[in-house]
N, C-alpha and C. Protein backbone atom coordinates (compact mmCIF):
# COMPACT_ATOMS: atom_id res chain seq x y z
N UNK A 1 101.99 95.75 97.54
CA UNK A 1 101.31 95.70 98.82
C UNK A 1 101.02 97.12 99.31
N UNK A 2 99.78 97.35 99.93
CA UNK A 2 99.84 98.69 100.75
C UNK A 2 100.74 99.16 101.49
N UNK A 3 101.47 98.65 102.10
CA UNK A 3 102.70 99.44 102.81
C UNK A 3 103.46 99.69 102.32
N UNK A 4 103.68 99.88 101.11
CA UNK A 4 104.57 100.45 99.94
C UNK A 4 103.97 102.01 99.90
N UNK A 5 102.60 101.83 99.53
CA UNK A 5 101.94 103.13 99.35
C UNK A 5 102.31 104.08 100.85
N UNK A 6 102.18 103.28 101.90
CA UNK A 6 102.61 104.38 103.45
C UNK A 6 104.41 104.95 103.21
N UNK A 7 104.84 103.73 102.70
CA UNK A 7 106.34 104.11 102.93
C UNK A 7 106.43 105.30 101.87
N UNK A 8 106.13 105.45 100.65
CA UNK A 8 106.41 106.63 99.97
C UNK A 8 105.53 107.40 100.36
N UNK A 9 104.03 107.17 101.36
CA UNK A 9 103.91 108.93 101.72
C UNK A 9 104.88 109.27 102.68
N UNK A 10 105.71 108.09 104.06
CA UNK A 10 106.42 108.84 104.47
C UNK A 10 107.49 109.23 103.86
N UNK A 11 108.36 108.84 102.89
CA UNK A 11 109.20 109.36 102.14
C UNK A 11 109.03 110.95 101.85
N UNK A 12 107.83 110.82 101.56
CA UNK A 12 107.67 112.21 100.29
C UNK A 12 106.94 113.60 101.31
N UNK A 13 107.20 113.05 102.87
CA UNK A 13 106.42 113.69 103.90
C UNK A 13 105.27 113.71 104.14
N UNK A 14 104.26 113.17 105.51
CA UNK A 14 103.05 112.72 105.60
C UNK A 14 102.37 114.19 106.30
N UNK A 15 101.19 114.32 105.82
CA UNK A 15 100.37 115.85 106.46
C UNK A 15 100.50 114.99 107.63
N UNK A 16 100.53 115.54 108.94
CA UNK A 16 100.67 116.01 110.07
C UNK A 16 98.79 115.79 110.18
N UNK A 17 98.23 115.78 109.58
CA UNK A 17 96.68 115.51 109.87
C UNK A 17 96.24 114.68 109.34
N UNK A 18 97.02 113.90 108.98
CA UNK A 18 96.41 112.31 108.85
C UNK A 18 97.20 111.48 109.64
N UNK A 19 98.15 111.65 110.62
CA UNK A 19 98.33 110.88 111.74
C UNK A 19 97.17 110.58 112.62
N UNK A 20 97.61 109.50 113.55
CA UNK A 20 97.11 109.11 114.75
C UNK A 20 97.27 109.68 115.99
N UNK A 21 96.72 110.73 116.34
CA UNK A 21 96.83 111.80 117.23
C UNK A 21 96.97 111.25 118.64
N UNK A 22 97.79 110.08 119.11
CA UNK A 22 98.28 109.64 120.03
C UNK A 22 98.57 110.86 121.30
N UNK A 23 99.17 111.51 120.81
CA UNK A 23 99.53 112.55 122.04
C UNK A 23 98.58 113.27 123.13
N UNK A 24 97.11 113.41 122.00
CA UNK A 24 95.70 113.75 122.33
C UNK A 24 95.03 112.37 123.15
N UNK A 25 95.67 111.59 123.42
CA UNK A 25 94.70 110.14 124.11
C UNK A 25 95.07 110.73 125.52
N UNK A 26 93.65 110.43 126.26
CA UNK A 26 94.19 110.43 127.86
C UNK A 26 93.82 108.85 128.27
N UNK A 27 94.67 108.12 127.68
CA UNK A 27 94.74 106.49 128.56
C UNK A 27 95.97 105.88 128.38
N UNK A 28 95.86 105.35 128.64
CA UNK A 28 97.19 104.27 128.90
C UNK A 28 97.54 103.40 127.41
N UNK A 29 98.69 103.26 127.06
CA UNK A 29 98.41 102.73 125.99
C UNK A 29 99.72 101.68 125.55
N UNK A 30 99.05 100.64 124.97
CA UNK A 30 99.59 99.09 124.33
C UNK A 30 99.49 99.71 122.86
N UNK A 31 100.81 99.29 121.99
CA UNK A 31 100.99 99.54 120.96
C UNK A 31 101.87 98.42 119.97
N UNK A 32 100.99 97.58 119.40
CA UNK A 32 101.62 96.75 118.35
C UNK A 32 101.61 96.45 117.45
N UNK A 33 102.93 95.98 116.84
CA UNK A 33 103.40 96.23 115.57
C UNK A 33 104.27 94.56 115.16
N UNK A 34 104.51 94.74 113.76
CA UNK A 34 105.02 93.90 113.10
C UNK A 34 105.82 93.90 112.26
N UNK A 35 107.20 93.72 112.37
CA UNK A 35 108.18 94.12 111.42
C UNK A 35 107.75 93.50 109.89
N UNK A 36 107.85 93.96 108.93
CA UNK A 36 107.60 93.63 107.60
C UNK A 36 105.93 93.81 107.76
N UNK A 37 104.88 93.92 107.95
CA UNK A 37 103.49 94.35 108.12
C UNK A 37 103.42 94.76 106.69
N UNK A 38 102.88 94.17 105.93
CA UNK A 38 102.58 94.36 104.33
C UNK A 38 101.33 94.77 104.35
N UNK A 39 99.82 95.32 105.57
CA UNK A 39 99.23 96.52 105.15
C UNK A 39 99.51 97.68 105.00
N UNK A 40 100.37 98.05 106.29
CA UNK A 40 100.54 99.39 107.06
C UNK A 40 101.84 98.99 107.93
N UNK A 41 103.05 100.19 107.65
CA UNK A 41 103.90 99.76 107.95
C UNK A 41 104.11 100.19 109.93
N UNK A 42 103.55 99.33 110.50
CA UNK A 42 103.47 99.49 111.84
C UNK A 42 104.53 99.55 113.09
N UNK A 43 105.72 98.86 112.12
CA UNK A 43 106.94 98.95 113.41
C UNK A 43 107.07 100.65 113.05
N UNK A 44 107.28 100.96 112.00
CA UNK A 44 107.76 102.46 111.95
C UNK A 44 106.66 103.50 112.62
N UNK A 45 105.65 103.19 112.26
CA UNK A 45 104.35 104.00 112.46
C UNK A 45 104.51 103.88 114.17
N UNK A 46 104.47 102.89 114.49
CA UNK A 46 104.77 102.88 116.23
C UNK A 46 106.10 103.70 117.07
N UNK A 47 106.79 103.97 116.08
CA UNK A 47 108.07 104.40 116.69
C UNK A 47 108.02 105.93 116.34
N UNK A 48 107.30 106.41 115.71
CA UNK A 48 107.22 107.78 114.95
C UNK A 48 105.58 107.88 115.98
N UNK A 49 105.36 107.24 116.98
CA UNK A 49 104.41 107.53 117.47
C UNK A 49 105.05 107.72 119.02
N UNK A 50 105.56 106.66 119.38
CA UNK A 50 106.24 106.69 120.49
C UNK A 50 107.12 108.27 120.82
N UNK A 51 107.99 108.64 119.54
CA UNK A 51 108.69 109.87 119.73
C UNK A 51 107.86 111.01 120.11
N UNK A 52 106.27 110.78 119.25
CA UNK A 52 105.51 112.36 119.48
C UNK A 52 104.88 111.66 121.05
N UNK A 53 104.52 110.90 121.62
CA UNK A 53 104.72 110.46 123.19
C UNK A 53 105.87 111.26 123.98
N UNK A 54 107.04 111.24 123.29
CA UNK A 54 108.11 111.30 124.84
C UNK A 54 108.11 112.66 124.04
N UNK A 55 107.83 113.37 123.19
CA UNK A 55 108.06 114.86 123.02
C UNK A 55 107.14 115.57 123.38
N UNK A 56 105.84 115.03 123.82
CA UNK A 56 104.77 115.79 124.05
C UNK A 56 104.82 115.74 126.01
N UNK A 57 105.56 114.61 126.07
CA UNK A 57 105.14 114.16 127.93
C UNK A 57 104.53 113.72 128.09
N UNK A 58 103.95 112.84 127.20
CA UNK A 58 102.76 112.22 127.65
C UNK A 58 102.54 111.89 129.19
N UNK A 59 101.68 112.31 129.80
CA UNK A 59 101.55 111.69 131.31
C UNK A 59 101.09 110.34 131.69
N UNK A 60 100.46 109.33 130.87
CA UNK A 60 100.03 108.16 131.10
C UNK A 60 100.57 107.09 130.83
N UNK A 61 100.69 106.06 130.93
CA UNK A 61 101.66 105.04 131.02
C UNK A 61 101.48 104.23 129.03
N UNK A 62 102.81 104.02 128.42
CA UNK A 62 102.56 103.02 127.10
C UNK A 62 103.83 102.25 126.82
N UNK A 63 103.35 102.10 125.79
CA UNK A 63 104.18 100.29 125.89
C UNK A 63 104.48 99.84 124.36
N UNK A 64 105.32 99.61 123.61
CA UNK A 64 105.26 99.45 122.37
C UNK A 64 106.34 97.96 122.32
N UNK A 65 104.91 96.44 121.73
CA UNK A 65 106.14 95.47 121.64
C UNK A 65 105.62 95.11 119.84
N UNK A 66 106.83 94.82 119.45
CA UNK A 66 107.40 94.63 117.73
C UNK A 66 107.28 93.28 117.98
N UNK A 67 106.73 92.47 116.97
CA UNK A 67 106.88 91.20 116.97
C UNK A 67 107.89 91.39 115.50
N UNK A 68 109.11 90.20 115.93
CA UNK A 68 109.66 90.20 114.46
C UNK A 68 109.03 89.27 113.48
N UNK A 69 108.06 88.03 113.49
CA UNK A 69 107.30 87.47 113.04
C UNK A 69 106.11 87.51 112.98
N UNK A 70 104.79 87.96 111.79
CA UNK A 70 103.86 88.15 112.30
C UNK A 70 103.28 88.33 110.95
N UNK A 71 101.65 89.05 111.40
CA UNK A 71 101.09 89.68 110.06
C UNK A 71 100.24 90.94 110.55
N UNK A 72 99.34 91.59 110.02
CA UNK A 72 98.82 92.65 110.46
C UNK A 72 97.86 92.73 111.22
N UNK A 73 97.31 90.64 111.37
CA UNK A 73 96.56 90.37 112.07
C UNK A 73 96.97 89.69 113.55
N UNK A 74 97.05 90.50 114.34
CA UNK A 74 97.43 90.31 115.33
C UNK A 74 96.11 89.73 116.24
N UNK A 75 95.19 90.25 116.05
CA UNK A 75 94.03 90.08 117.39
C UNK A 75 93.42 88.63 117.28
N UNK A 76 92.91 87.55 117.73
CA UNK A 76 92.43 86.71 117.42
C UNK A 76 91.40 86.89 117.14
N UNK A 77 90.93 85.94 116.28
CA UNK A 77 90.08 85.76 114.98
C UNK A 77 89.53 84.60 114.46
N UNK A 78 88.73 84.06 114.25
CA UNK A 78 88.32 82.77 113.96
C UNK A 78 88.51 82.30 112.75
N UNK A 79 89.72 80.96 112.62
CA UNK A 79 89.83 80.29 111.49
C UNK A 79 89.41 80.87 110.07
N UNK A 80 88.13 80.83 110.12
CA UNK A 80 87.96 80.93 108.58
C UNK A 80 87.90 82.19 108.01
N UNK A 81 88.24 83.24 108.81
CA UNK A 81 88.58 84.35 108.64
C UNK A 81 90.01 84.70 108.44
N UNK A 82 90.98 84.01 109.41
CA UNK A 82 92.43 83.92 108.72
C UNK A 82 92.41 83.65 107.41
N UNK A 83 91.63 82.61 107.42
CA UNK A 83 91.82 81.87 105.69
C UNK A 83 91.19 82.85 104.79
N UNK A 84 90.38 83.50 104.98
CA UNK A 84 89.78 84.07 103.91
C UNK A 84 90.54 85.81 103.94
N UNK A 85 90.74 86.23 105.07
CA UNK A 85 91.60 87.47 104.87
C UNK A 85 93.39 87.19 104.81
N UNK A 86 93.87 85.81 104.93
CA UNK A 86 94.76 85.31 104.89
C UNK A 86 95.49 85.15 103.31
N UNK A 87 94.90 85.10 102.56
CA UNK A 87 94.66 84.91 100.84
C UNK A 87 95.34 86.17 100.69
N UNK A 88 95.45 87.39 101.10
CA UNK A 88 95.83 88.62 100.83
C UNK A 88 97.04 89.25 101.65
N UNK A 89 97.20 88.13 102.16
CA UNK A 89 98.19 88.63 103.66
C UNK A 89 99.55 87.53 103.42
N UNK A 90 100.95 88.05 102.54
CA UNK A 90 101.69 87.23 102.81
C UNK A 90 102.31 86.08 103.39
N UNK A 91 102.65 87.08 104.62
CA UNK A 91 103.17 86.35 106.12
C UNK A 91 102.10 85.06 106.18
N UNK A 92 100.85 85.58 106.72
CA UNK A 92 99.80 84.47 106.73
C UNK A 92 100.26 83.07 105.54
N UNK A 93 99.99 83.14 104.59
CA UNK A 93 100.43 82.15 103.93
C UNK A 93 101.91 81.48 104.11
N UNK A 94 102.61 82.43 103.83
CA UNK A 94 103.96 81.78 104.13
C UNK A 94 104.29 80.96 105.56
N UNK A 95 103.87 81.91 106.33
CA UNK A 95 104.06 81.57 108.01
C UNK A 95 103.20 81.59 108.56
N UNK A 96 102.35 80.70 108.37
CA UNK A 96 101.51 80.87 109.26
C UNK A 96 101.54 80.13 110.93
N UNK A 97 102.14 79.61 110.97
CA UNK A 97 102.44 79.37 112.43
C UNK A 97 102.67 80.18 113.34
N UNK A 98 104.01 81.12 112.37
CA UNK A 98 104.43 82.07 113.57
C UNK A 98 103.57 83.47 113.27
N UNK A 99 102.50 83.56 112.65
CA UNK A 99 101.54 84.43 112.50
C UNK A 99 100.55 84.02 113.89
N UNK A 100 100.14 83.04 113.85
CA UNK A 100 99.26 82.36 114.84
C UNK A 100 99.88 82.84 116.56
N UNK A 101 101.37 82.55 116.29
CA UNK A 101 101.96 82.73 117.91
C UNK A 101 102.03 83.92 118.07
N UNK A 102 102.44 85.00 116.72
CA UNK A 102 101.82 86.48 117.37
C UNK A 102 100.46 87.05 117.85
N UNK A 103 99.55 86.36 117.03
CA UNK A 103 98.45 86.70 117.56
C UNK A 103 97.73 86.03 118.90
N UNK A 104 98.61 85.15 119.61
CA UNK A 104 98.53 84.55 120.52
C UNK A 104 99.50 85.54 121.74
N UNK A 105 100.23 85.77 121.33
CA UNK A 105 100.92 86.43 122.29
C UNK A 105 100.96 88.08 122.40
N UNK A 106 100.37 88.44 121.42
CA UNK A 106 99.95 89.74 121.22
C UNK A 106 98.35 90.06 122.42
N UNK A 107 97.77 88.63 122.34
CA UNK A 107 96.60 88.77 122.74
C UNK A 107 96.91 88.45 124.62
N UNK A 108 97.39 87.80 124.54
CA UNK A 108 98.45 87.87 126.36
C UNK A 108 98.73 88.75 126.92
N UNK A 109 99.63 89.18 125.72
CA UNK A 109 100.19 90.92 126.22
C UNK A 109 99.10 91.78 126.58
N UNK A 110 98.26 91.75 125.72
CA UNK A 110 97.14 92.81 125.66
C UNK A 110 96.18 92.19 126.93
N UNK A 111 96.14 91.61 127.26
CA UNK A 111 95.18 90.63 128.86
C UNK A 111 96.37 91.13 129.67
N UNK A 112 97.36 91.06 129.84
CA UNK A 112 98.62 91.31 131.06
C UNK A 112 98.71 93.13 130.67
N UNK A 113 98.56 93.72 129.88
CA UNK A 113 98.45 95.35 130.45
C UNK A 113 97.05 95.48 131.04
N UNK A 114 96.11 95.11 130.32
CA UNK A 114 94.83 95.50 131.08
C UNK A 114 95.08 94.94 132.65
N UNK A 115 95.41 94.29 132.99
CA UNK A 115 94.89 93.70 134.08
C UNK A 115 96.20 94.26 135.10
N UNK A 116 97.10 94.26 134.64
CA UNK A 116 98.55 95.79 135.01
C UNK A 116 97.41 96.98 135.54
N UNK A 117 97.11 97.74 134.02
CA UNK A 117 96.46 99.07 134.48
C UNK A 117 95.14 98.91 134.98
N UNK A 118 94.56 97.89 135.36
CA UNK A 118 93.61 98.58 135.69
C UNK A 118 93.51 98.93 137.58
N UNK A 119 92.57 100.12 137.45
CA UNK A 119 92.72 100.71 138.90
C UNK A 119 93.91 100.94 139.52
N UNK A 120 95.21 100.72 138.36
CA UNK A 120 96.72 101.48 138.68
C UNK A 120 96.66 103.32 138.81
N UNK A 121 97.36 103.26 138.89
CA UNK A 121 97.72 104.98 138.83
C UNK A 121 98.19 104.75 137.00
N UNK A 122 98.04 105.77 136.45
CA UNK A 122 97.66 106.50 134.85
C UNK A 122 98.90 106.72 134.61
């Protein structure tokens, strides 16, 4: 799986310029992830993101929730697109139920910060 290939670049040390330059965002930010994520390993990638956040100061408000059940497809998506990018996606096959309730509740979360930040203070 691809997240094999992320875990040994972070193993073997990742250039510093192929991160996600999080620290450089001026917005507010929702960040999610999926433990076991067999594209891209995202609980780690989120937490190695979060640290360059609280080391930099970030001034704007973020949020990082881990689903322990899930797949890489979090956002909703129409049926036959699960199924057809689903074929390649473990979790999806195996679980797909509780793939479905992350991307259901991922998509909540993500409606309940927007509607949090907006016209909040930053």
């Amino acid at each position: 799986c691809m997240a094999i290939a992320y875990e040994q670049a972070y193993a073997n040390g990742v250039n510093p310029d192929s991160w996600i330059a999080v620290e450089g965002a001026r917005a507010r930010l929702l960040l999610l992830s999926v433990t076991g994520d067999s594209i891209w390993p995202s609980a780690p990638a989120c937490t190695r993101m979060l640290e360059r956040l609280r080391g930099a100061g970030y001034p704007h408000a973020y949020r990082h929730e881990n689903f322990a059940q899930g797949s890489h497809l979090l956002c909703p998506m129409p049926e036959a697109s699960i199924k057809r990018m689903g074929r390649f996606i473990r979790a999806e096959r195996q679980h797909p139920t509780a793939c479905e309730a992350a991307r259901r509740e991922a998509f909540a979360l993500s409606l309940a910060w927007i509607a949090k930040m907006e016209g909040g203070p930053t």
